[in-house]
Protein backbone atom coordinates (compact mmCIF):
# COMPACT_ATOMS: atom_id res chain seq x y z
CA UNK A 1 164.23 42.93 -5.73
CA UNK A 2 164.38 39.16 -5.41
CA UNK A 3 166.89 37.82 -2.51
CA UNK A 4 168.60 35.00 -4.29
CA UNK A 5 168.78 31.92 -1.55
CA UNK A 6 171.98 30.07 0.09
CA UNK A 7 172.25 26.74 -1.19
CA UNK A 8 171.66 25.40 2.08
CA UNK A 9 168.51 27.66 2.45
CA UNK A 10 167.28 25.76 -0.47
CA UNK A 11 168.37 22.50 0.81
CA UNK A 12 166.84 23.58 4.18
CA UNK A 13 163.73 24.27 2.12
CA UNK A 14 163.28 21.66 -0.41
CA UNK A 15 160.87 18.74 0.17
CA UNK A 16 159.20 16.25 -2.24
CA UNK A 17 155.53 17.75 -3.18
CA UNK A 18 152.61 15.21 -3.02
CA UNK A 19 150.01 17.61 -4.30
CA UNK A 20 150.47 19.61 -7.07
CA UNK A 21 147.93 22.41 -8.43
CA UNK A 22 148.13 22.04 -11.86
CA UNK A 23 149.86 25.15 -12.97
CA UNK A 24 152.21 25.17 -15.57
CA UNK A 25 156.01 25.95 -15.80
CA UNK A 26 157.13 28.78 -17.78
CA UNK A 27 158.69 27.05 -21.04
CA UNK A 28 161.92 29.23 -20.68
CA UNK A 29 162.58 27.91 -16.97
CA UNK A 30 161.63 24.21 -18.03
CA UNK A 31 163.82 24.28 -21.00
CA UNK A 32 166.52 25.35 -18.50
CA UNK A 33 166.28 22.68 -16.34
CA UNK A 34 166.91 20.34 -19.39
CA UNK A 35 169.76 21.79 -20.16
CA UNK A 36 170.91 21.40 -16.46
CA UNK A 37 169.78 17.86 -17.00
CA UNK A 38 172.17 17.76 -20.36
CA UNK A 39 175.11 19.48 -18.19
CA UNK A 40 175.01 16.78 -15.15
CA UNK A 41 177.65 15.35 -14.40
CA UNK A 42 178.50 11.37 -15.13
CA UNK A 43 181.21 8.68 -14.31
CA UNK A 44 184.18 8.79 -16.99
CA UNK A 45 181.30 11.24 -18.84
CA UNK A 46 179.60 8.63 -20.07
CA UNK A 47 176.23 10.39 -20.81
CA UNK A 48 174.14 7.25 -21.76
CA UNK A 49 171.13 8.14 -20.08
CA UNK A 50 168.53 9.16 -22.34
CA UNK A 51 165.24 11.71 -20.88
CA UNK A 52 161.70 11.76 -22.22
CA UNK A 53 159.77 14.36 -21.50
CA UNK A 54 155.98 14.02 -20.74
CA UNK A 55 154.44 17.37 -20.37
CA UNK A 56 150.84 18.12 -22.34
CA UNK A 57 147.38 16.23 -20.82
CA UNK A 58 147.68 13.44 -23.72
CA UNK A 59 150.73 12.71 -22.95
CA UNK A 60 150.22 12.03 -19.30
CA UNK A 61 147.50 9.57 -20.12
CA UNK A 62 149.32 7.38 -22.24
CA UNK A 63 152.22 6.86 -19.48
CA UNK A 64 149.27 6.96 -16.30
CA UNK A 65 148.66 3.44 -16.58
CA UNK A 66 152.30 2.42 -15.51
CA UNK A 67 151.93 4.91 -12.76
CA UNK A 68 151.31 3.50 -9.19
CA UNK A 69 147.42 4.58 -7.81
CA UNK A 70 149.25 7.13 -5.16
CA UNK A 71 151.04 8.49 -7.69
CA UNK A 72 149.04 9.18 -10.35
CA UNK A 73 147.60 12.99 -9.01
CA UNK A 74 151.71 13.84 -9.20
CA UNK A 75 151.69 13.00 -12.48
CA UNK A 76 148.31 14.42 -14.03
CA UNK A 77 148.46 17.54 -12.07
CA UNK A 78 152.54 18.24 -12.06
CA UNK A 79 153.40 20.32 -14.85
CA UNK A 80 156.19 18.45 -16.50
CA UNK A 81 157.75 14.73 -15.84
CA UNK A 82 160.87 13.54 -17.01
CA UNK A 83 161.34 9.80 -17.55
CA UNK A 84 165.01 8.55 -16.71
CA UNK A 85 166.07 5.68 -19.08
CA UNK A 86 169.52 4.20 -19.40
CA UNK A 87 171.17 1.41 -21.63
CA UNK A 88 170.75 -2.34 -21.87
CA UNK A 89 174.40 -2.11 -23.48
CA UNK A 90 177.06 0.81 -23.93
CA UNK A 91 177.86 0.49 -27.54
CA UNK A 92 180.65 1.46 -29.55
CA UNK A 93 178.92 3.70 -31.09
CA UNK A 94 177.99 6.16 -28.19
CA UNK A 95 181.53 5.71 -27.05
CA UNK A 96 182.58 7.19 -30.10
CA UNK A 97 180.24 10.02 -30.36
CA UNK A 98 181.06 10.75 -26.76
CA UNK A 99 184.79 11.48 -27.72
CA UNK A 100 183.63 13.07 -31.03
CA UNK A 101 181.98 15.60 -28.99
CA UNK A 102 184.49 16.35 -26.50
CA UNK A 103 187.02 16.60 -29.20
CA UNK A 104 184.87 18.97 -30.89
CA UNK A 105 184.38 21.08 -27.61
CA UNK A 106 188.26 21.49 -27.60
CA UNK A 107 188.81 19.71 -24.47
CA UNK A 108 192.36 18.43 -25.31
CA UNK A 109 194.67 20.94 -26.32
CA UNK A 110 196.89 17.84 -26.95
CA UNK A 111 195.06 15.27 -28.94
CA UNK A 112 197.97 12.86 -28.55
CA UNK A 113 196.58 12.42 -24.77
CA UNK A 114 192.86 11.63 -26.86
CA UNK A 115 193.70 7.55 -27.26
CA UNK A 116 194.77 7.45 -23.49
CA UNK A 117 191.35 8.96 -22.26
CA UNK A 118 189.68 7.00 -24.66
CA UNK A 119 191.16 3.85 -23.66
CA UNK A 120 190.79 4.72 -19.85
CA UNK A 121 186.99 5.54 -20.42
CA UNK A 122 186.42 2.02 -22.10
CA UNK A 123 188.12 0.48 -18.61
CA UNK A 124 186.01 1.74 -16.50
CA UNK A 125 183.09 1.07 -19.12
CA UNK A 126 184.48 -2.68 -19.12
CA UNK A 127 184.37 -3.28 -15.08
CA UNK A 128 180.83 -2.49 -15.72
CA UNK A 129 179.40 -4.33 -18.64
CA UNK A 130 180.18 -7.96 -17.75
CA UNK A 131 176.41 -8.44 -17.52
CA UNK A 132 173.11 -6.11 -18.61
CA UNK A 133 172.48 -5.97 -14.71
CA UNK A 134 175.36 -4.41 -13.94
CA UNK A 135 175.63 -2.08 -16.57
CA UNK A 136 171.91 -1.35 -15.74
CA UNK A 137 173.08 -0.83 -12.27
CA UNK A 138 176.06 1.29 -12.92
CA UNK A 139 174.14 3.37 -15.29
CA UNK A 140 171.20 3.79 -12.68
CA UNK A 141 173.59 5.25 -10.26
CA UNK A 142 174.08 8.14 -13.08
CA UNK A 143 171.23 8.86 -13.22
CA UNK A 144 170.41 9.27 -9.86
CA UNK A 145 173.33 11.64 -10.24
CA UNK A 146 171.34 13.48 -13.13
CA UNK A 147 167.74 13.26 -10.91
CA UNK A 148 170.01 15.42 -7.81
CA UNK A 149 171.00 17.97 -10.30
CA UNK A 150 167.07 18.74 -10.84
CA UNK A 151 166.01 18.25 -7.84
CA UNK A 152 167.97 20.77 -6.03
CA UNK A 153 168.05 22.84 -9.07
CA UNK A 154 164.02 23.29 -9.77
CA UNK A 155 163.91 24.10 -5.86
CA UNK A 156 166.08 26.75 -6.39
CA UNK A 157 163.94 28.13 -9.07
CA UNK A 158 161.13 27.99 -6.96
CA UNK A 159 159.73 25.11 -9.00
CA UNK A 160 158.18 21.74 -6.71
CA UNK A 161 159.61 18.26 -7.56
CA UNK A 162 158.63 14.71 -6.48
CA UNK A 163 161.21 11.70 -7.19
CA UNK A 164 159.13 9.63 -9.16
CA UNK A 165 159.67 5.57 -8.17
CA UNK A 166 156.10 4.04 -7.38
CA UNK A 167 156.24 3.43 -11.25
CA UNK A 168 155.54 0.35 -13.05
CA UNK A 169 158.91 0.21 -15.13
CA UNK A 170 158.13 -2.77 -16.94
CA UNK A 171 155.07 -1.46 -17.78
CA UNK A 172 156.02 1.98 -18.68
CA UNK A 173 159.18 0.54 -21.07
CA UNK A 174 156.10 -1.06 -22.54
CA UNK A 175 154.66 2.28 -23.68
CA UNK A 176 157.14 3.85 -24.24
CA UNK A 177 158.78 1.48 -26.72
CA UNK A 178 162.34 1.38 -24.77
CA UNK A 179 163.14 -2.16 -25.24
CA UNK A 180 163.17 -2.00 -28.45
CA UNK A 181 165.65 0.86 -28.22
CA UNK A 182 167.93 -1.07 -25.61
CA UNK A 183 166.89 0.66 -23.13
CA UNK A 184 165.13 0.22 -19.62
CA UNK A 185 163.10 3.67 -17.88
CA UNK A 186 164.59 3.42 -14.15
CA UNK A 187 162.98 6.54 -12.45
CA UNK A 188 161.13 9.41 -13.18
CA UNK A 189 160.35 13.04 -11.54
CA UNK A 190 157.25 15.25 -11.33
CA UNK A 191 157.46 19.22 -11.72
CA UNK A 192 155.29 21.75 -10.72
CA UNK A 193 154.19 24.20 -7.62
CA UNK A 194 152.43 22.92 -4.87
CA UNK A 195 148.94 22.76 -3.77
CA UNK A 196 148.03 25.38 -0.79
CA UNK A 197 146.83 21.98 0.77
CA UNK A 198 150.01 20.35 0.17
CA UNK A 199 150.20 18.76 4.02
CA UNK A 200 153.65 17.78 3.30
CA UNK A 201 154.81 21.48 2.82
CA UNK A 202 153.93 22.43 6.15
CA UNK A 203 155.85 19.24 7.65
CA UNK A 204 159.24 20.36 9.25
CA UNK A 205 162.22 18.70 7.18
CA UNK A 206 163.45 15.55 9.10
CA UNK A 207 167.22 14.16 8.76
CA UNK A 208 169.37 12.11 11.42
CA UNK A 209 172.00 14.13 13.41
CA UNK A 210 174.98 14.65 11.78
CA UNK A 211 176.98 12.52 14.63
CA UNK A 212 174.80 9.58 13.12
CA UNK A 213 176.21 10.19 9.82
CA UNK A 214 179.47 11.98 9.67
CA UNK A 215 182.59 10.02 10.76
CA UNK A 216 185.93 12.08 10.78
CA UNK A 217 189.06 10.03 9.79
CA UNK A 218 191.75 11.40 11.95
């Protein structure tokens, strides 16, 4: 019988992997994790961030050369990355598929409330989209949001993870065409199982007291 962990057993547990043995991830459990990637959560639901998926030998040499030297061994021998990308520009067009879909999914019983939501979306869109840098930097912090979700999620399915940002981004929008799309790659994650000789395994997990971070408000 398997004993399912604690959250914070996992959290306890988790650490980023910096050798990875090459073994591959059951299909069912990867495709699992995307869909906890497609479930994450996102300000006003947003859901502009777009994921490419990089999994068979081929495909990890076309992306390796926008890979960072001391990265590149959690990239060829991971099992899986996922490439985070968000937009240049929220257009009307996503804005409108986004309330297409949740009308669809029957999340207003009332659709009178539907223009209010809608118009209270596009605010907070707005305070955000005065320039591409701060819409890029708005939509980064989603996705950061997103990369959490997998993070503590694959560790939970027993499945290592490195946070991906020695990357060339420039370089890797490059290959992957995102420009062209409007879009800008912004971080990236590695999935896998660890190398026995994975030093960083055996390190014990080091965080600041919580007196150094935790202020009460009385």
């Amino acid at each position: 019988m398997t004993v399912q962990k604690t959250m914070l057993q996992i959290a306890q547990e988790r650490y980023t992997t910096k050798h990875y043995s090459g073994k591959t991830i059951p299909r069912e459990q990867f495709d699992q994790l995307l869909e906890i990637l497609r479930l994450a959560p996102s300000s006003v639901n947003s859901q502009t961030w777009k994921f490419i998926t990089v999994s068979t030998p081929e495909a990890k040499n076309k992306i390796i050369d926008a890979i960072l030297d001391f990265n590149r061994e959690r990239v060829l021998k991971a099992s899986d990355v996922i490439v985070f990308a968000v937009p240049e520009k929220i257009t009307e067009e996503h804005l409108k598929k986004v309330l297409d879909k949740e009308i669809a999914d029957g999340r207003y019983a009332d659709l009178e409330i539907v223009e209010g939501l809608d118009a209270g979306r596009r605010h907070f869109v707005g305070l955000h989209s005065g320039t591409v840098s701060e819409t890029l930097a708005w939509e980064t912090a989603q996705a950061y949001i997103a990369l959490g979700f997998i993070l503590f999620a694959a560790a939970g399915m027993g499945i290592d993870s490195t946070a991906l940002e020695g990357v060339d981004f420039e370089k890797l929008d490059e290959i992957l065409g995102l420009r062209q799309k409007g879009l800008r790659s912004v971080v990236a994650v590695s999935l896998g199982y660890r190398a026995e000789d994975d030093s960083n395994a055996r390190r014990p997990k080091s965080r600041l007291k919580k007196e150094d971070i935790f202020t009460e408000l009385k």
